[in-house]
PDB file of N, CA and C in Angstrom:
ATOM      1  N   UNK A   1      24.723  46.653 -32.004  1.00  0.00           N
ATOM      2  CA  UNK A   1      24.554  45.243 -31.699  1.00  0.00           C
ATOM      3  C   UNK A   1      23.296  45.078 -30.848  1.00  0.00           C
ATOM      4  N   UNK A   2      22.434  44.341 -31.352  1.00  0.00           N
ATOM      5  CA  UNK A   2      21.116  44.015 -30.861  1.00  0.00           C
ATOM      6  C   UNK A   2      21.514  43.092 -29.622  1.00  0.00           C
ATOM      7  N   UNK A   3      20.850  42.917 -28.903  1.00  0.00           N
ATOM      8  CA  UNK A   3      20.648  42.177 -27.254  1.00  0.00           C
ATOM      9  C   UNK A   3      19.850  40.996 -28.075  1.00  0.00           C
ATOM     10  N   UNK A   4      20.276  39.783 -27.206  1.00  0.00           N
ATOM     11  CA  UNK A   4      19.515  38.508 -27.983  1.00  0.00           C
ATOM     12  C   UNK A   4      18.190  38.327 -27.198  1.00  0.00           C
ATOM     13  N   UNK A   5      16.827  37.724 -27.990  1.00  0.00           N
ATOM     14  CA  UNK A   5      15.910  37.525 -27.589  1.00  0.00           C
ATOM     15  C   UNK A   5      15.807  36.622 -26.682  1.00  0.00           C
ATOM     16  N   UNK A   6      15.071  36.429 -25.540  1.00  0.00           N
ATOM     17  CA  UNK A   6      15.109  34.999 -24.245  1.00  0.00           C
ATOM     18  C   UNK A   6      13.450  34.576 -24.521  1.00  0.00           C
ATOM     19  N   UNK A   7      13.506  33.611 -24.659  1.00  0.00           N
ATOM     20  CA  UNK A   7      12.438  32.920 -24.626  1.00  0.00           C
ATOM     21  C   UNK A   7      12.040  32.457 -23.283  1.00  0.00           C
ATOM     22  N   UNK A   8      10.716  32.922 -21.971  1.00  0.00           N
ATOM     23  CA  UNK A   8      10.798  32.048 -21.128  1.00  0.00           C
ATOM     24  C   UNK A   8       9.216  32.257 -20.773  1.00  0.00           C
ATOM     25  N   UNK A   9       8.575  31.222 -20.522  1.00  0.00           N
ATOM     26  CA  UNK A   9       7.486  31.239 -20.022  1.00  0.00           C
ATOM     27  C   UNK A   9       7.311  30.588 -18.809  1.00  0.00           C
ATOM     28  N   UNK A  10       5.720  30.916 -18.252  1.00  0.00           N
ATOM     29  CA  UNK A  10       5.768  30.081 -16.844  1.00  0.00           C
ATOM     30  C   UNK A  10       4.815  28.931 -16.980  1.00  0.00           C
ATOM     31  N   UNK A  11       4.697  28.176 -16.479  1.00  0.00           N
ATOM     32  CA  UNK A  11       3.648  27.051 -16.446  1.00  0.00           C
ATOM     33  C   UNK A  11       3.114  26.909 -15.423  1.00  0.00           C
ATOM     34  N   UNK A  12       1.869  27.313 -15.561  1.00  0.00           N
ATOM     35  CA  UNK A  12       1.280  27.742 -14.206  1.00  0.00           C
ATOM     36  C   UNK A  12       0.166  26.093 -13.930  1.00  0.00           C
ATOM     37  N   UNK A  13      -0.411  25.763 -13.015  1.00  0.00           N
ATOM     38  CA  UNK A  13      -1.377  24.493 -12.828  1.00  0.00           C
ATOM     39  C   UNK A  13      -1.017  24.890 -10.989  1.00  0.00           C
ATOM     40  N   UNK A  14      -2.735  24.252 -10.601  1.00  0.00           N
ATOM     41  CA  UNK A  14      -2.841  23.949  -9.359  1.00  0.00           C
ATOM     42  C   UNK A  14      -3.140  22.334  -9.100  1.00  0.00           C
ATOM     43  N   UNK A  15      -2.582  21.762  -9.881  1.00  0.00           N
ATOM     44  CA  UNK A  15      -1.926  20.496  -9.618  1.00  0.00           C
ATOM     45  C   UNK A  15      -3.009  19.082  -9.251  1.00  0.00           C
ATOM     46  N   UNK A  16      -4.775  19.642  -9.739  1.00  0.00           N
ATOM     47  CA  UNK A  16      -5.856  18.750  -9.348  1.00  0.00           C
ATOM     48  C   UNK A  16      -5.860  17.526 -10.224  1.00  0.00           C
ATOM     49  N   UNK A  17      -5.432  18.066 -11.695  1.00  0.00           N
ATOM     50  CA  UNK A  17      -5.593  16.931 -12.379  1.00  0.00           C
ATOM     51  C   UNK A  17      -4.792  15.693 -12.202  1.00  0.00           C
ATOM     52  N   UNK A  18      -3.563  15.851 -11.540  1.00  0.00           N
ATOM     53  CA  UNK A  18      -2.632  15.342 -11.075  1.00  0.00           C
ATOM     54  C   UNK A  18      -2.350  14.375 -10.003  1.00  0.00           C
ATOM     55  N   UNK A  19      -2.710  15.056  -8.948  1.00  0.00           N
ATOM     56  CA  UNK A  19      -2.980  14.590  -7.473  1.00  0.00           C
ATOM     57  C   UNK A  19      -4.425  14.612  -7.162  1.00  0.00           C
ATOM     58  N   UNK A  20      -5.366  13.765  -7.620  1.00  0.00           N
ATOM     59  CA  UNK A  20      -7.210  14.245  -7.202  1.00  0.00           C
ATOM     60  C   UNK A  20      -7.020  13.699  -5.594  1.00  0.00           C
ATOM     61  N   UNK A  21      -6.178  12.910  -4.949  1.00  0.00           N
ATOM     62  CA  UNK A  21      -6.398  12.287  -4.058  1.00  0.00           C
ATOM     63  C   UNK A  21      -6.055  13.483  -2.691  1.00  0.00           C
ATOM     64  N   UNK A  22      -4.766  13.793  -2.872  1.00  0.00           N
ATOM     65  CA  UNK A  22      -4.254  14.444  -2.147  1.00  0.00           C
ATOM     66  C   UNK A  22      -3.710  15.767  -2.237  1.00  0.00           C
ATOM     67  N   UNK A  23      -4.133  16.361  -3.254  1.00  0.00           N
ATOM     68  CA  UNK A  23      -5.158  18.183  -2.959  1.00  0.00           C
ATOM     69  C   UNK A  23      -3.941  18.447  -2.421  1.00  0.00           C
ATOM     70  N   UNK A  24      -2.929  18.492  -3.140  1.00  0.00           N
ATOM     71  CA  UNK A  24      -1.949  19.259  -2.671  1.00  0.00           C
ATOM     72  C   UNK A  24      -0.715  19.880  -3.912  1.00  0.00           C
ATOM     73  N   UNK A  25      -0.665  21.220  -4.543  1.00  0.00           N
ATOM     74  CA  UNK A  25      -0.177  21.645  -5.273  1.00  0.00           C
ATOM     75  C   UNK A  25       1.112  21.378  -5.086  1.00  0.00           C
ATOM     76  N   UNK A  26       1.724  21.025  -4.379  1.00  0.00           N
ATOM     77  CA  UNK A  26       3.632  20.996  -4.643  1.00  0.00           C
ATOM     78  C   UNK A  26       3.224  19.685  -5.130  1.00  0.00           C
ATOM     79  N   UNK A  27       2.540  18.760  -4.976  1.00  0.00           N
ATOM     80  CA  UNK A  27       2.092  17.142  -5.105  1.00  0.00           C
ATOM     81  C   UNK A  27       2.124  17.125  -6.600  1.00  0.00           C
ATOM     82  N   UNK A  28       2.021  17.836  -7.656  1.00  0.00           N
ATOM     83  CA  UNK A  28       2.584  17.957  -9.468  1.00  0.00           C
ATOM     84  C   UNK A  28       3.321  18.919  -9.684  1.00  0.00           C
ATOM     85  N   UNK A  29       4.452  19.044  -8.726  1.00  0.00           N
ATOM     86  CA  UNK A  29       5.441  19.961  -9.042  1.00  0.00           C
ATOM     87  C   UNK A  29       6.609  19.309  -9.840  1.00  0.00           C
ATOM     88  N   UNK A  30       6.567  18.067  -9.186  1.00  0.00           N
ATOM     89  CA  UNK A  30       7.706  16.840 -10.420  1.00  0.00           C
ATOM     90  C   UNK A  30       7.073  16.742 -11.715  1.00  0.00           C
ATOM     91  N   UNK A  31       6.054  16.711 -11.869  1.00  0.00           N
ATOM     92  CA  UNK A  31       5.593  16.849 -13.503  1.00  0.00           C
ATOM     93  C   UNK A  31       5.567  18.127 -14.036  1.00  0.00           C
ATOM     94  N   UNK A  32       5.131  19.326 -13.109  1.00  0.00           N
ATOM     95  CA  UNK A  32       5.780  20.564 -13.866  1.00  0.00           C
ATOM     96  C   UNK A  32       7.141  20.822 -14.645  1.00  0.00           C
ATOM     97  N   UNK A  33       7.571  20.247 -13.339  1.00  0.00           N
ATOM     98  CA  UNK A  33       9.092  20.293 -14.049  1.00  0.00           C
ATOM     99  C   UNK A  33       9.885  19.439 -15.067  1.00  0.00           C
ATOM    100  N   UNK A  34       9.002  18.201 -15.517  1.00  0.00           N
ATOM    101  CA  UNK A  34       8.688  17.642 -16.209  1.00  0.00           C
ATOM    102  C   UNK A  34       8.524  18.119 -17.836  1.00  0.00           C
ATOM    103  N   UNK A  35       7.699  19.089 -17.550  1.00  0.00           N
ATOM    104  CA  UNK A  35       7.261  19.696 -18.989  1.00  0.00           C
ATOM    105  C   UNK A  35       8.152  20.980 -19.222  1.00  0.00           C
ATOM    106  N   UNK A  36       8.328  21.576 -18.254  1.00  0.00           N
ATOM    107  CA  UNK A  36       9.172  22.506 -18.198  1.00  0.00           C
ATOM    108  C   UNK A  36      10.810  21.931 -18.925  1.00  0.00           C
ATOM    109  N   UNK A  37      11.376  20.796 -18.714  1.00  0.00           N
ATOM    110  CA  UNK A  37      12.345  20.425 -19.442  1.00  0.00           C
ATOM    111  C   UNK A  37      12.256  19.908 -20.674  1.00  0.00           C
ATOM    112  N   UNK A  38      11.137  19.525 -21.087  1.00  0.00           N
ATOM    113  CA  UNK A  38      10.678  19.298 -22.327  1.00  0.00           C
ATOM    114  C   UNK A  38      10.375  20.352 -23.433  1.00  0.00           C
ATOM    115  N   UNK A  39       9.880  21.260 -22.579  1.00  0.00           N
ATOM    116  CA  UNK A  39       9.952  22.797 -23.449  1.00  0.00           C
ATOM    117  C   UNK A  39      11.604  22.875 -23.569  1.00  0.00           C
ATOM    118  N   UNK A  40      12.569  23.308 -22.765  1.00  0.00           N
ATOM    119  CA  UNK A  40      13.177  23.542 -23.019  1.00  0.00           C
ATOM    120  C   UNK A  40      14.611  22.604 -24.001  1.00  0.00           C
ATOM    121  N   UNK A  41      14.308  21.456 -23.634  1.00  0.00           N
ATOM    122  CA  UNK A  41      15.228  20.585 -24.783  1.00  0.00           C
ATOM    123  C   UNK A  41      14.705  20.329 -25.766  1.00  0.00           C
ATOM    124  N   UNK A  42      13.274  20.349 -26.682  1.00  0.00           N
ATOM    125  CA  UNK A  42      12.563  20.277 -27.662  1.00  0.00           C
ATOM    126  C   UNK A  42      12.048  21.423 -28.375  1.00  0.00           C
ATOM    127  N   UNK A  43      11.855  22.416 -27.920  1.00  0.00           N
ATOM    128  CA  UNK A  43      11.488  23.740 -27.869  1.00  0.00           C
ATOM    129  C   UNK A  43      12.829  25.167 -27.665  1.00  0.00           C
ATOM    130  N   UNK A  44      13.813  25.033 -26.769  1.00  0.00           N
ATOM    131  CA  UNK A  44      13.999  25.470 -26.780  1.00  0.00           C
ATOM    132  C   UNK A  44      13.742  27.007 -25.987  1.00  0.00           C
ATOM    133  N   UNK A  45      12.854  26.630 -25.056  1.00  0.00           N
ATOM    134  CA  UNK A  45      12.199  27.831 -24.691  1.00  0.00           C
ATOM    135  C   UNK A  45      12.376  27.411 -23.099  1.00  0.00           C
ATOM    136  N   UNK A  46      12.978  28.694 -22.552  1.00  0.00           N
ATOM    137  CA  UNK A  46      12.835  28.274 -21.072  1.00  0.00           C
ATOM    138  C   UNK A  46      11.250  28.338 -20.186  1.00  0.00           C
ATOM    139  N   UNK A  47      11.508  27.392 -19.259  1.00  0.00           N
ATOM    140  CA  UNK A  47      10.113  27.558 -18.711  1.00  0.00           C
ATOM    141  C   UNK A  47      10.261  27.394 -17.197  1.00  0.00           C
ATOM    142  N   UNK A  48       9.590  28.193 -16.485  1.00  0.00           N
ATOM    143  CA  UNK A  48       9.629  27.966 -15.158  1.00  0.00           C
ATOM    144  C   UNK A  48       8.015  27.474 -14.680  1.00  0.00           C
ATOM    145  N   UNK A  49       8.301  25.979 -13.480  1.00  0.00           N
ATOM    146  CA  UNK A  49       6.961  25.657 -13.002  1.00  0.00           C
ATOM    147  C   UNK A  49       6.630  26.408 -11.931  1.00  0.00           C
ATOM    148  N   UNK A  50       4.919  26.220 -12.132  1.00  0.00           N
ATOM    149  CA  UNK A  50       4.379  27.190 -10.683  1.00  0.00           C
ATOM    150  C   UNK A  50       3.433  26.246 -10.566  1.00  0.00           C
ATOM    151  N   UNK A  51       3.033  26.151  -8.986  1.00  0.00           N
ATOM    152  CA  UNK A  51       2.140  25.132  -8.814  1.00  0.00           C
ATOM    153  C   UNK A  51       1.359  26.310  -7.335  1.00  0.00           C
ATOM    154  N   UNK A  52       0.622  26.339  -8.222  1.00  0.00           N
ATOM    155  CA  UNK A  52      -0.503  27.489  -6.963  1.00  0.00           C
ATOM    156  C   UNK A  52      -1.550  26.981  -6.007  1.00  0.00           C
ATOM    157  N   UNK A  53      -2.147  27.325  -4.763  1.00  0.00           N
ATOM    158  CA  UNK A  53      -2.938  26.820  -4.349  1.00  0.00           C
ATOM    159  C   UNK A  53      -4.127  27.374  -4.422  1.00  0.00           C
ATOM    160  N   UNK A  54      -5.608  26.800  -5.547  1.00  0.00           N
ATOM    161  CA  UNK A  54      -6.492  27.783  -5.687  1.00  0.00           C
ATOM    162  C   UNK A  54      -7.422  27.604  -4.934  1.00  0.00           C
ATOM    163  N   UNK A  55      -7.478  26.812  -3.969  1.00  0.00           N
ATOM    164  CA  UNK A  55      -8.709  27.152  -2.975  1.00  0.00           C
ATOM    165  C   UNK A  55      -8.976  28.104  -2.485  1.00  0.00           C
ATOM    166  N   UNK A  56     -10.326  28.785  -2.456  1.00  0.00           N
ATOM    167  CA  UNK A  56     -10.546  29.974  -1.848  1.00  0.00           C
ATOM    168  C   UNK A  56     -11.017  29.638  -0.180  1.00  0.00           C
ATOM    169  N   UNK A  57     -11.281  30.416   0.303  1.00  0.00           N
ATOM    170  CA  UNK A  57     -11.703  30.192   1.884  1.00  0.00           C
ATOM    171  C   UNK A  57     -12.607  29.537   2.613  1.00  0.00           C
ATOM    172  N   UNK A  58     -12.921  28.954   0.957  1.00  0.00           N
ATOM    173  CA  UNK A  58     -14.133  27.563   1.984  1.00  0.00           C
ATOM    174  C   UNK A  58     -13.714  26.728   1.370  1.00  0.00           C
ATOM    175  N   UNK A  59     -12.461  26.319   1.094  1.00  0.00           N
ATOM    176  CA  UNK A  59     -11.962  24.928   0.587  1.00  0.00           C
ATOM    177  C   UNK A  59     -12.092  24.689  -0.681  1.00  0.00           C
ATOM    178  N   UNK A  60     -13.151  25.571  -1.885  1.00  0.00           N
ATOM    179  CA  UNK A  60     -13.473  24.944  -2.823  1.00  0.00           C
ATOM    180  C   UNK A  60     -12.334  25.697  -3.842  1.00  0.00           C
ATOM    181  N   UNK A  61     -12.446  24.369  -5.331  1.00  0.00           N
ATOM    182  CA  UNK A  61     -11.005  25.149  -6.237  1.00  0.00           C
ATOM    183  C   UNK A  61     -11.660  26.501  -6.509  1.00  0.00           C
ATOM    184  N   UNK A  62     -11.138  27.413  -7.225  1.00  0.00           N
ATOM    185  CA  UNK A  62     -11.331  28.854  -7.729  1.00  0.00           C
ATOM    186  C   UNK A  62     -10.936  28.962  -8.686  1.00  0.00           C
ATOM    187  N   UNK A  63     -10.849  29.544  -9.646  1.00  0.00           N
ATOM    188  CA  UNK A  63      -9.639  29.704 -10.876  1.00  0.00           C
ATOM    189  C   UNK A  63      -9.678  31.240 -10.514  1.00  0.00           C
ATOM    190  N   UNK A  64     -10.690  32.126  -9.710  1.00  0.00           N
ATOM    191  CA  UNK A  64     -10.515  33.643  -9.670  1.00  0.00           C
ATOM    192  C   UNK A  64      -9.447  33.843  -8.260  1.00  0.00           C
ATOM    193  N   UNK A  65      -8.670  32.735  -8.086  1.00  0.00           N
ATOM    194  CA  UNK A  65      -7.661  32.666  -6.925  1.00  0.00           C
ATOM    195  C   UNK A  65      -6.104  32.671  -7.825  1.00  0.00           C
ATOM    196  N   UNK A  66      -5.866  31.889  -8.524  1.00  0.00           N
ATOM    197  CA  UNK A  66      -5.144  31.889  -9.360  1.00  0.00           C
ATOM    198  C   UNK A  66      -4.648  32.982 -10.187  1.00  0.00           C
ATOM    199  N   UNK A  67      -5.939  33.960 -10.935  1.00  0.00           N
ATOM    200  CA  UNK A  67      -5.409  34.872 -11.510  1.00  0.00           C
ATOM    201  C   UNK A  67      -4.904  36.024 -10.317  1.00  0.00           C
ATOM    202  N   UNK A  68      -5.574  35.872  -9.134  1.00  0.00           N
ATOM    203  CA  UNK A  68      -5.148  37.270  -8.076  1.00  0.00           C
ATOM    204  C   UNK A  68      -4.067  37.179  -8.228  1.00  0.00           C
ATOM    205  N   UNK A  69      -3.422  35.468  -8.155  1.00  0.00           N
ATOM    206  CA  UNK A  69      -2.115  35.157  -7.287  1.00  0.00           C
ATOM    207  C   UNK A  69      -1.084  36.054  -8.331  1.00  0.00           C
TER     208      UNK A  69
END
């Protein structure tokens, strides 16, 4: 007897496109989770949100912060 396959991905965003005002990643964590239930009642696929903070140490975004994380 085979083990059943799990479908789950993560949804990763640092949340700029979202919040431009107030630069703050938990600040599109309700819309992560948003899509994250949409994957999973349309799709079928579980999804967990992540909302990262990619500023590097002088304030500016990074995307080479994100992949460290």
């Amino acid at each position: 007897m085979s083990s059943p396959t799990r479908n789950l991905v993560a949804v990763v965003s640092d949340s700029r496109a979202y919040w431009r005002r107030r630069r703050s990643p938990p600040g599109g964590l309700g819309v992560m989770e948003g899509k994250s239930f949409l994957m999973k009642y349309l799709g079928g696929i579980d999804a967990v949100p992540l909302c990262i903070d990619s500023r590097n140490a002088q304030g500016q975004h990074d995307p080479d912060v994100i992949v460290d994380s």
